[in-house]
Protein backbone atom coordinates (compact mmCIF):
# COMPACT_ATOMS: atom_id res chain seq x y z
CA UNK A 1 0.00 0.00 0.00
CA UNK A 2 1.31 3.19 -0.82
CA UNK A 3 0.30 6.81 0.99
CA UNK A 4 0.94 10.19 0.01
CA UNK A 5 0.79 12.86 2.68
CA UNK A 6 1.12 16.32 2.35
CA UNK A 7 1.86 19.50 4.68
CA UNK A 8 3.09 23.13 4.36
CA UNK A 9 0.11 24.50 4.25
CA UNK A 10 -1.71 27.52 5.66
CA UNK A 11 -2.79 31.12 6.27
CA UNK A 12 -0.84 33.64 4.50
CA UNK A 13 -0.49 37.46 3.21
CA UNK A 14 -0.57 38.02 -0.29
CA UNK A 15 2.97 38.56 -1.68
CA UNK A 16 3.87 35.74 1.03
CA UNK A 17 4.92 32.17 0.42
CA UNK A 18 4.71 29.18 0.98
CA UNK A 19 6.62 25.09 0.76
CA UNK A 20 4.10 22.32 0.21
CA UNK A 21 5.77 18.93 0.57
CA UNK A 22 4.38 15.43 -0.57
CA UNK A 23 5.69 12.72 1.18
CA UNK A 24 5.72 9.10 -0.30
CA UNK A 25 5.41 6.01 1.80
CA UNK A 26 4.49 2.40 1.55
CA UNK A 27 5.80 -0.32 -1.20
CA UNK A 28 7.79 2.30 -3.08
CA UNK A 29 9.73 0.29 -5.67
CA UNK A 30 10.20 3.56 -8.06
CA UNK A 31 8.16 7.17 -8.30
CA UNK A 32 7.32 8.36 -11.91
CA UNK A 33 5.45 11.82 -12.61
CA UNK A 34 4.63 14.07 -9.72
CA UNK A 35 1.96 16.66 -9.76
CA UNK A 36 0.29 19.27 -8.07
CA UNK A 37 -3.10 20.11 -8.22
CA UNK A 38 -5.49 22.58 -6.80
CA UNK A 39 -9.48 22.87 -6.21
CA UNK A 40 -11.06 26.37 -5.12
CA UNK A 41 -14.39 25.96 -4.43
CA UNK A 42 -16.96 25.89 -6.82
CA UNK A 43 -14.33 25.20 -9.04
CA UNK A 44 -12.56 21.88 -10.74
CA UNK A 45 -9.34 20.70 -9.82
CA UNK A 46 -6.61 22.23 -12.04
CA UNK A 47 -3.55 21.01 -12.75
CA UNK A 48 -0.46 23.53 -11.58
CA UNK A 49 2.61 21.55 -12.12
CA UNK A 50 4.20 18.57 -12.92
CA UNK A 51 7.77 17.30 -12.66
CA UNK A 52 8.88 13.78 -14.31
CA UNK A 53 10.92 11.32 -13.53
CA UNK A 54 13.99 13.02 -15.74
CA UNK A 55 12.85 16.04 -14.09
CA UNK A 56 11.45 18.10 -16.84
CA UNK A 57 8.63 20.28 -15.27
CA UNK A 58 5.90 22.24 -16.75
CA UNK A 59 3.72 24.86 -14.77
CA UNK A 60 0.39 26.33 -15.22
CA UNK A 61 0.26 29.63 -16.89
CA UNK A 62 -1.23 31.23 -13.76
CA UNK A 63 1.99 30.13 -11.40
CA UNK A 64 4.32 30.09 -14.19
CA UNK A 65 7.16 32.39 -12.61
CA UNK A 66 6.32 32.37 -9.10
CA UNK A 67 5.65 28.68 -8.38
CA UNK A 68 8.98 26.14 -8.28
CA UNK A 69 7.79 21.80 -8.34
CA UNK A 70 10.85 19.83 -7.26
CA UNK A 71 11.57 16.26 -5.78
CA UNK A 72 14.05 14.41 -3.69
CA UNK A 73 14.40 10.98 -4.79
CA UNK A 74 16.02 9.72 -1.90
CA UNK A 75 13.42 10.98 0.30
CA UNK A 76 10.21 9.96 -1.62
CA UNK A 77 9.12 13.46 -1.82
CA UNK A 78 7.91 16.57 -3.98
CA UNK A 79 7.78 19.84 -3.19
CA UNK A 80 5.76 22.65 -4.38
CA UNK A 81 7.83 25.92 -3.77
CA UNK A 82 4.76 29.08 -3.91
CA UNK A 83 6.03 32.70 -4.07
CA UNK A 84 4.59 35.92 -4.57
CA UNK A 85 0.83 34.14 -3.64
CA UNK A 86 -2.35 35.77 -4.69
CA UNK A 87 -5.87 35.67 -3.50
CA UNK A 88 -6.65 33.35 -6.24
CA UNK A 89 -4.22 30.96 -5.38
CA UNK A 90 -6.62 29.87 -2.70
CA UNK A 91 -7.34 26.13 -2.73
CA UNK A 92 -6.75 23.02 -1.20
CA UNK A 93 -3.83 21.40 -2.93
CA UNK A 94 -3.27 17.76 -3.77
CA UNK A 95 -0.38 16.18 -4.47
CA UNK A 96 -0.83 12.90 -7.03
CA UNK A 97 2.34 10.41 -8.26
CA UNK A 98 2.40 7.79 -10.65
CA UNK A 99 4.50 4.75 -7.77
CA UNK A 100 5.48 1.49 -8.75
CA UNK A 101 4.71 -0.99 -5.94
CA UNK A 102 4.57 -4.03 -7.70
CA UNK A 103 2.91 -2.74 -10.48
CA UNK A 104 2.60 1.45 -11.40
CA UNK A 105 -0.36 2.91 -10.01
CA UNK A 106 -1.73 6.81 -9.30
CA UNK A 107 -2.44 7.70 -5.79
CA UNK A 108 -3.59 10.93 -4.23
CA UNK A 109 -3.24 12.55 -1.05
CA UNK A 110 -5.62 14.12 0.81
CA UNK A 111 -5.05 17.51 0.41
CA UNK A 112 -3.79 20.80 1.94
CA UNK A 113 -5.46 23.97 2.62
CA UNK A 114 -3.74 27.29 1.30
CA UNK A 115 -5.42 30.14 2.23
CA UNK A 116 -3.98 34.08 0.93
CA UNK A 117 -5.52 37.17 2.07
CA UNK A 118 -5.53 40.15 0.79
């Protein structure tokens, strides 16, 4: 069985940041794709960034610039680096990874709150 947990987030000033962190646990035999996604509400979950395994990354135009996705391999873990936070970045954010246990499968966490004021 394989869990993804994540923390860092919070309450914070716009202009502030913020470090989300995705930890990976379980059967871990290898970690493809990591992503980060967000859900305001009333809205769908978006997609804001995604690292691969090589790690390429891509970003959503609305973070592009201010947001950073990394990993650490040899901790089972992504990061989600969020500067210069709006208003609109308000969400809960989930972390999802493609992990090989003994096959690959997607799992989800369950989410963290990030909350900016204005």
């Amino acid at each position: 069985q394989v869990q993804l947990v994540e923390s860092g987030g919070g309450l914070v000033q716009a202009g502030g940041s913020l470090r989300l962190s995705c930890a990976a646990s379980g059967s871990i035999a290898g970690i493809g794709t990591m992503s980060w996604y967000r859900q305001a509400p009333g809205k769908q979950r978006e997609l804001v960034a995604i690292i691969t395994s090589g790690d390429s990354t891509n970003y959503a135009d609305s973070v592009k610039g201010r947001f950073t996705i990394s990993r650490d391999n040899t901790k089972n873990t992504g990061y989600l680096q969020m500067n210069s936070l709006k208003p609109e970045d308000t969400a809960v954010y989930f972390c999802n990874a493609v992990v090989r246990s003994r096959v690959w499968n997607t799992y989800w966490g369950q989410g963290t709150q990030v909350t900016v004021s204005a």
